[in-house]
Protein backbone atom coordinates (compact mmCIF):
# COMPACT_ATOMS: atom_id res chain seq x y z
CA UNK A 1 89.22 112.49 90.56
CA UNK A 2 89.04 112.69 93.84
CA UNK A 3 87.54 116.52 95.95
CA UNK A 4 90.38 118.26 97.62
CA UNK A 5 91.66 117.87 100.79
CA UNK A 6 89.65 120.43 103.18
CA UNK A 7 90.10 120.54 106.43
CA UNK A 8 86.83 119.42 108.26
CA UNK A 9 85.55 118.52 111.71
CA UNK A 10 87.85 117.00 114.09
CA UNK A 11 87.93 114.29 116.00
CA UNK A 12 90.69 112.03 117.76
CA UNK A 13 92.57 109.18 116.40
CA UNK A 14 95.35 106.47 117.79
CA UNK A 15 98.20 106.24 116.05
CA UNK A 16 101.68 104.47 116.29
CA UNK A 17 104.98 106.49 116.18
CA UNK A 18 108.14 106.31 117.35
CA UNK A 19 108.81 108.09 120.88
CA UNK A 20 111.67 109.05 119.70
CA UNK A 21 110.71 110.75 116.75
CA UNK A 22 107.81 112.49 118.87
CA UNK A 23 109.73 114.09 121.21
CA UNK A 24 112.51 115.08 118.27
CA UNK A 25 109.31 117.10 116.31
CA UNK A 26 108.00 118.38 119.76
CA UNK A 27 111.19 120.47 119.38
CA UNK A 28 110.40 121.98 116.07
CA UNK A 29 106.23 122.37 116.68
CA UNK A 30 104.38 123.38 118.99
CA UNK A 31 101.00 122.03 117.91
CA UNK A 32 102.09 118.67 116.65
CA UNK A 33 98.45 117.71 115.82
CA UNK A 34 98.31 121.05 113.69
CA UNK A 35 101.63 119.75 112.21
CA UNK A 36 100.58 116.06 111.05
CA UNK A 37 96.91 116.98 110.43
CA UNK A 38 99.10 120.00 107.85
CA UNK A 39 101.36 116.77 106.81
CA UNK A 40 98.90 114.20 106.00
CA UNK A 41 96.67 116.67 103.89
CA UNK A 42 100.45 117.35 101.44
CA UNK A 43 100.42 113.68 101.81
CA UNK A 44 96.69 113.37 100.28
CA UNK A 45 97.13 116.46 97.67
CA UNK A 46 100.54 114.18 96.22
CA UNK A 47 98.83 110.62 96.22
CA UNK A 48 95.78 112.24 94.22
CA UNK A 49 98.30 114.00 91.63
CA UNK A 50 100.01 111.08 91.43
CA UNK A 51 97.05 108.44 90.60
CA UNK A 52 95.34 111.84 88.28
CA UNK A 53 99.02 111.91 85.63
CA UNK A 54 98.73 108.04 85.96
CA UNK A 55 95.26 107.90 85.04
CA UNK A 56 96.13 110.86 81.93
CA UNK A 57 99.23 108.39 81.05
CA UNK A 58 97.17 105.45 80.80
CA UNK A 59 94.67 107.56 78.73
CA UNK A 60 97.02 108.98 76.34
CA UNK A 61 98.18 105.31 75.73
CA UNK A 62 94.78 103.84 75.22
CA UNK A 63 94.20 107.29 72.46
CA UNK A 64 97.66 106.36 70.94
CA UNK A 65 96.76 102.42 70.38
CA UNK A 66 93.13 103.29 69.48
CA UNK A 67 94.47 105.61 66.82
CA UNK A 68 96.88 103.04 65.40
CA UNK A 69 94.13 100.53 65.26
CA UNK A 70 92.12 102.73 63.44
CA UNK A 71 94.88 103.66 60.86
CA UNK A 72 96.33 100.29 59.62
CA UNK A 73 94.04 98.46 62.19
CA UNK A 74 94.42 95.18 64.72
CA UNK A 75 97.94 93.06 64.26
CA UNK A 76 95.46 90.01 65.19
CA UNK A 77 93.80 91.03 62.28
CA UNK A 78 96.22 89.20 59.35
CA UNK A 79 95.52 86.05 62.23
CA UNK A 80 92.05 85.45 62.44
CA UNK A 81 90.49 82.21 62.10
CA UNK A 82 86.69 84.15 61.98
């Protein structure tokens, strides 16, 4: 899993938007780096929940199959050539 998101040291970065949509959220904000910076880190804190229950799904699935292999074990097994 991955640490949370803190908020560390700064420093600048280019990136691509939309004039438009600038100067719309430079009516709602007045620190628009404060804004994105707050943003990107609910952005972050989602993406990690989201790959952490993928990661317990895929888990839980792996425990399921592993425990119906080792009750009536492999469906290969009635097909081996070995």
């Amino acid at each position: 899993m991955h640490p949370p998101v803190a908020f560390g040291r700064k420093r600048p970065v280019n990136l691509t938007l939309s004039e438009n949509l600038v100067a719309q959220a430079k009516n709602y904000t007045t620190n628009l780096s404060a804004t994105m910076e707050s943003l990107l880190a609910e952005y972050v804190v989602r993406q990690q929940q989201d790959h952490l229950s993928r990661q317990q799904l895929a888990d839980a699935c792996a425990a399921d199959w592993n425990a119906v292999h080792d009750a009536i074990g492999s469906f290969a097994d009635e097909h081996s050539t070995l």
